[in-house]
C-alpha atoms as a PDB file:
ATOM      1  CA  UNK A   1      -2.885  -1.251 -14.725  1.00  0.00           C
ATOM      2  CA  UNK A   2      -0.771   1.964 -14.498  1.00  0.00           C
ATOM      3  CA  UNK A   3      -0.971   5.319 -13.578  1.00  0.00           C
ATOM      4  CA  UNK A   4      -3.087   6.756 -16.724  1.00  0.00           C
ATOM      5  CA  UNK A   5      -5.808   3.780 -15.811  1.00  0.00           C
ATOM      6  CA  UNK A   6      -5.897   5.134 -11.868  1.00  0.00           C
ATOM      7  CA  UNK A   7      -6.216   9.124 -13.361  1.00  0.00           C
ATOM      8  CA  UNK A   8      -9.351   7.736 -15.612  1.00  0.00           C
ATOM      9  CA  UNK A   9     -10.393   5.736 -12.348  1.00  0.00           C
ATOM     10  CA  UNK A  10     -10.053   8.853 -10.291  1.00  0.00           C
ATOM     11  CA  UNK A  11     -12.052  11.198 -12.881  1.00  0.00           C
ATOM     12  CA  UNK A  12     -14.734   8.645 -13.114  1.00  0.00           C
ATOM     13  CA  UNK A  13     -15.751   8.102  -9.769  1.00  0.00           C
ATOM     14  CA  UNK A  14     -15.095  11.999  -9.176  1.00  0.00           C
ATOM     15  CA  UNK A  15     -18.165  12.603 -11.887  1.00  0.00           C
ATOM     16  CA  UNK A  16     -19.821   9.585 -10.426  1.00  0.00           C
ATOM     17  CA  UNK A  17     -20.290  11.064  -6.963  1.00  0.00           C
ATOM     18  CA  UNK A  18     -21.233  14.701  -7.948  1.00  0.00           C
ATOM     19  CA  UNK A  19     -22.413  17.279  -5.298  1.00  0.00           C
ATOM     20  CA  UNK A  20     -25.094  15.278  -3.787  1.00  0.00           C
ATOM     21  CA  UNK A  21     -24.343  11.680  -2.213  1.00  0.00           C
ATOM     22  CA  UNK A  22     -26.882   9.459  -0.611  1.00  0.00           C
ATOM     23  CA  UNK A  23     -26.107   7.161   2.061  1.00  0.00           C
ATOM     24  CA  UNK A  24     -28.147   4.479   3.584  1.00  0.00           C
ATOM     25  CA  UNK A  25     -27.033   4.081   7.344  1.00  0.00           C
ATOM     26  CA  UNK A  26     -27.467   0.941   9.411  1.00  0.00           C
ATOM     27  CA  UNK A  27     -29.133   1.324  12.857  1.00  0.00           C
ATOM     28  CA  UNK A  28     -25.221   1.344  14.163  1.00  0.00           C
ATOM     29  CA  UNK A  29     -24.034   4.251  12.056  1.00  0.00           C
ATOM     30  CA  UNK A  30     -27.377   6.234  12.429  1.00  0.00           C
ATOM     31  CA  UNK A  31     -26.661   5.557  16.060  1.00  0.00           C
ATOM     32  CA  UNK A  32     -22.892   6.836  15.915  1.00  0.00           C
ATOM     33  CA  UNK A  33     -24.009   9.604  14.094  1.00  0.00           C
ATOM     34  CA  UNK A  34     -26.268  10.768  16.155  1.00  0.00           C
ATOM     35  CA  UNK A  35     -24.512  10.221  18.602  1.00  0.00           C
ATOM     36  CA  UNK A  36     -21.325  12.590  16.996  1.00  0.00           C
ATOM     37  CA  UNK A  37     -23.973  15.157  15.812  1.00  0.00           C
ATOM     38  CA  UNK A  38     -25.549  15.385  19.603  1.00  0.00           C
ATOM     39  CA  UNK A  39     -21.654  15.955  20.883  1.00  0.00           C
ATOM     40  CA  UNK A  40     -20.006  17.864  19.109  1.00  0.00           C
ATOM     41  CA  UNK A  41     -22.861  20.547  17.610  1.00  0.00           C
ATOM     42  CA  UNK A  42     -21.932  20.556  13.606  1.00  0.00           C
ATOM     43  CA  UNK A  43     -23.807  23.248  11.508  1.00  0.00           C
ATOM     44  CA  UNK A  44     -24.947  20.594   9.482  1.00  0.00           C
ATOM     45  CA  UNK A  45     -24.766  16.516   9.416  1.00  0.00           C
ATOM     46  CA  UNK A  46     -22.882  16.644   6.517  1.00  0.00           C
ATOM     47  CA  UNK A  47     -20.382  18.537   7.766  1.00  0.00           C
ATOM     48  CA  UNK A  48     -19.655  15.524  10.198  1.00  0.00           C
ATOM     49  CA  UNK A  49     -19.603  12.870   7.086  1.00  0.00           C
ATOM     50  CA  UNK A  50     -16.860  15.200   5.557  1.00  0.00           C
ATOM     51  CA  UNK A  51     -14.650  15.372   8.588  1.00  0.00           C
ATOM     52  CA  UNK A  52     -15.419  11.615   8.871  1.00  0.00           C
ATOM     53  CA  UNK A  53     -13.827  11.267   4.842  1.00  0.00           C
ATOM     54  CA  UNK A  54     -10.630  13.013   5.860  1.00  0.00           C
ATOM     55  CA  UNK A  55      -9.979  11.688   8.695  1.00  0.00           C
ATOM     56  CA  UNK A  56     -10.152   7.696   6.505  1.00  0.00           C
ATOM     57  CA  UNK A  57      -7.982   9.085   3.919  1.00  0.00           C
ATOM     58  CA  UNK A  58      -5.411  10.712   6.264  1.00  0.00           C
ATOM     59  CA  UNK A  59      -5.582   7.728   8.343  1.00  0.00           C
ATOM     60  CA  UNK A  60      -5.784   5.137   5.086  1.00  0.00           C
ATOM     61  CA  UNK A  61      -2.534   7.226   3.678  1.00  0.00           C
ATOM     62  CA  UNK A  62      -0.633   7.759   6.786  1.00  0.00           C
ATOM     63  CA  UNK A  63      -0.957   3.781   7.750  1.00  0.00           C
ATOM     64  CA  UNK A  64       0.564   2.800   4.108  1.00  0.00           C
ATOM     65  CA  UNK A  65      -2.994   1.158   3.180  1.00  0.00           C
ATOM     66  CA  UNK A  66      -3.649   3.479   0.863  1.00  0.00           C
ATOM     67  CA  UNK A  67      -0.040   2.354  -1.246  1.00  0.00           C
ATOM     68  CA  UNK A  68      -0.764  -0.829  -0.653  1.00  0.00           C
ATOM     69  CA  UNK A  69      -3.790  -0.931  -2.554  1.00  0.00           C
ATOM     70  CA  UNK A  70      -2.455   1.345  -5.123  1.00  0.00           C
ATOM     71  CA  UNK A  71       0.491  -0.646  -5.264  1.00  0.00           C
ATOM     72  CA  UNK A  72      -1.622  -4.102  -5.956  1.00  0.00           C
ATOM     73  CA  UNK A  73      -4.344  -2.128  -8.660  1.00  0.00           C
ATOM     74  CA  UNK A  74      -2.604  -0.217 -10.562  1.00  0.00           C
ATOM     75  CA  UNK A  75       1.028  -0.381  -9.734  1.00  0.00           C
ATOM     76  CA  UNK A  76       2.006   2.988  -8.451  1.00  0.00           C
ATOM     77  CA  UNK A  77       1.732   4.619  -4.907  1.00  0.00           C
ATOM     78  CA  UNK A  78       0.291   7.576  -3.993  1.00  0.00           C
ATOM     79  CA  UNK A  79       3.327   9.695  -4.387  1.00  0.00           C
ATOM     80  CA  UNK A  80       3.667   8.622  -8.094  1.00  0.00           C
ATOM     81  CA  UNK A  81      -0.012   9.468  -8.747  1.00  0.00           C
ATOM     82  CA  UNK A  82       0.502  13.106  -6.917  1.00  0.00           C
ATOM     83  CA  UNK A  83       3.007  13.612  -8.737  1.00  0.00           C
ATOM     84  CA  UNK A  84       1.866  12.357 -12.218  1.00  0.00           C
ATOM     85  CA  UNK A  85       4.558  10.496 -13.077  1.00  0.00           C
ATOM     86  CA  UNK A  86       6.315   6.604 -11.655  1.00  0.00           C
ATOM     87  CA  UNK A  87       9.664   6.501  -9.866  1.00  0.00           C
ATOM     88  CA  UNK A  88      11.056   4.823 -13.030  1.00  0.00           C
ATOM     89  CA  UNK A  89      10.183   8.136 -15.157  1.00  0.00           C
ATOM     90  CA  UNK A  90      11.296  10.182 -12.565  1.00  0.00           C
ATOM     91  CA  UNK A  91      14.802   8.710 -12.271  1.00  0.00           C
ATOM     92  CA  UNK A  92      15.182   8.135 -15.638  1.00  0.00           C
ATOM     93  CA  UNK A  93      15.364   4.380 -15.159  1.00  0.00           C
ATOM     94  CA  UNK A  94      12.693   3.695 -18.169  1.00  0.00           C
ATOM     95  CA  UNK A  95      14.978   5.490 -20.891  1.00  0.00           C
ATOM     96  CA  UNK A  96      17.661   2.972 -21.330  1.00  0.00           C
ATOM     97  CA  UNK A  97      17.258  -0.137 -23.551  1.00  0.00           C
ATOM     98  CA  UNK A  98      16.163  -3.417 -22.323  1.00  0.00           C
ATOM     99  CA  UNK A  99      19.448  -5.776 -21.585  1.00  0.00           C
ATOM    100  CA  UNK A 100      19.399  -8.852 -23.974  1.00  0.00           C
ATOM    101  CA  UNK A 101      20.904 -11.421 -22.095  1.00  0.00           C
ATOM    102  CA  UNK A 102      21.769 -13.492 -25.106  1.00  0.00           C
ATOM    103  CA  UNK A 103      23.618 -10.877 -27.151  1.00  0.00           C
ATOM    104  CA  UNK A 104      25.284  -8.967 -24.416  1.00  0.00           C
ATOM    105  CA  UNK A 105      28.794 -10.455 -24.732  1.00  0.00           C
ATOM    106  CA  UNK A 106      29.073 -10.829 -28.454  1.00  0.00           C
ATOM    107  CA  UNK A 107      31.457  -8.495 -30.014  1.00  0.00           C
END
């Protein structure tokens, strides 16, 4: 995979989720969020589960998870797909020609 297939991933599941997501909670969450919503006084629930998504991505990117899976899918991090473009067309590294080991000392 590459960096065009994670951009056509991303746009997919971005039109996928829309405005509107529903959830089904265990007793656990439904419990935890309660439990949040009780504490700490949110206009609305959702505003919690939004908070809650940010905080998993900062934490998912800031841990190197987030490369790591990148990495293994697709093979790019997050940087690259920021970015829009891999470390090899960034550098420059992907213009040169292959090296053909068989002819590269023939005159």
């Amino acid at each position: 995979m590459s960096l065009d297939d994670l951009n056509d991933d991303v746009q997919e599941s971005y039109a996928d989720v829309g405005d509107e997501l529903s959830v089904a909670l265990d007793r656990e969450t439904r419990n935890e969020l309660a439990l949040l919503e009780s504490a700490l006084e949110p206009e609305a629930t959702d505003e919690l589960v939004r908070r809650a998504i940010h905080m998993l991505f900062q934490t998912t990117v800031e841990s190197g998870k987030l490369d790591f899976q990148l990495r293994s899918g697709y093979d790019v991090t997050y940087d690259e797909y920021l970015s829009g473009m891999t470390y090899d067309e960034m550098t420059g590294a992907d213009q040169y020609p292959s090296m053909d080991d068989e002819r590269r000392y023939q005159f």
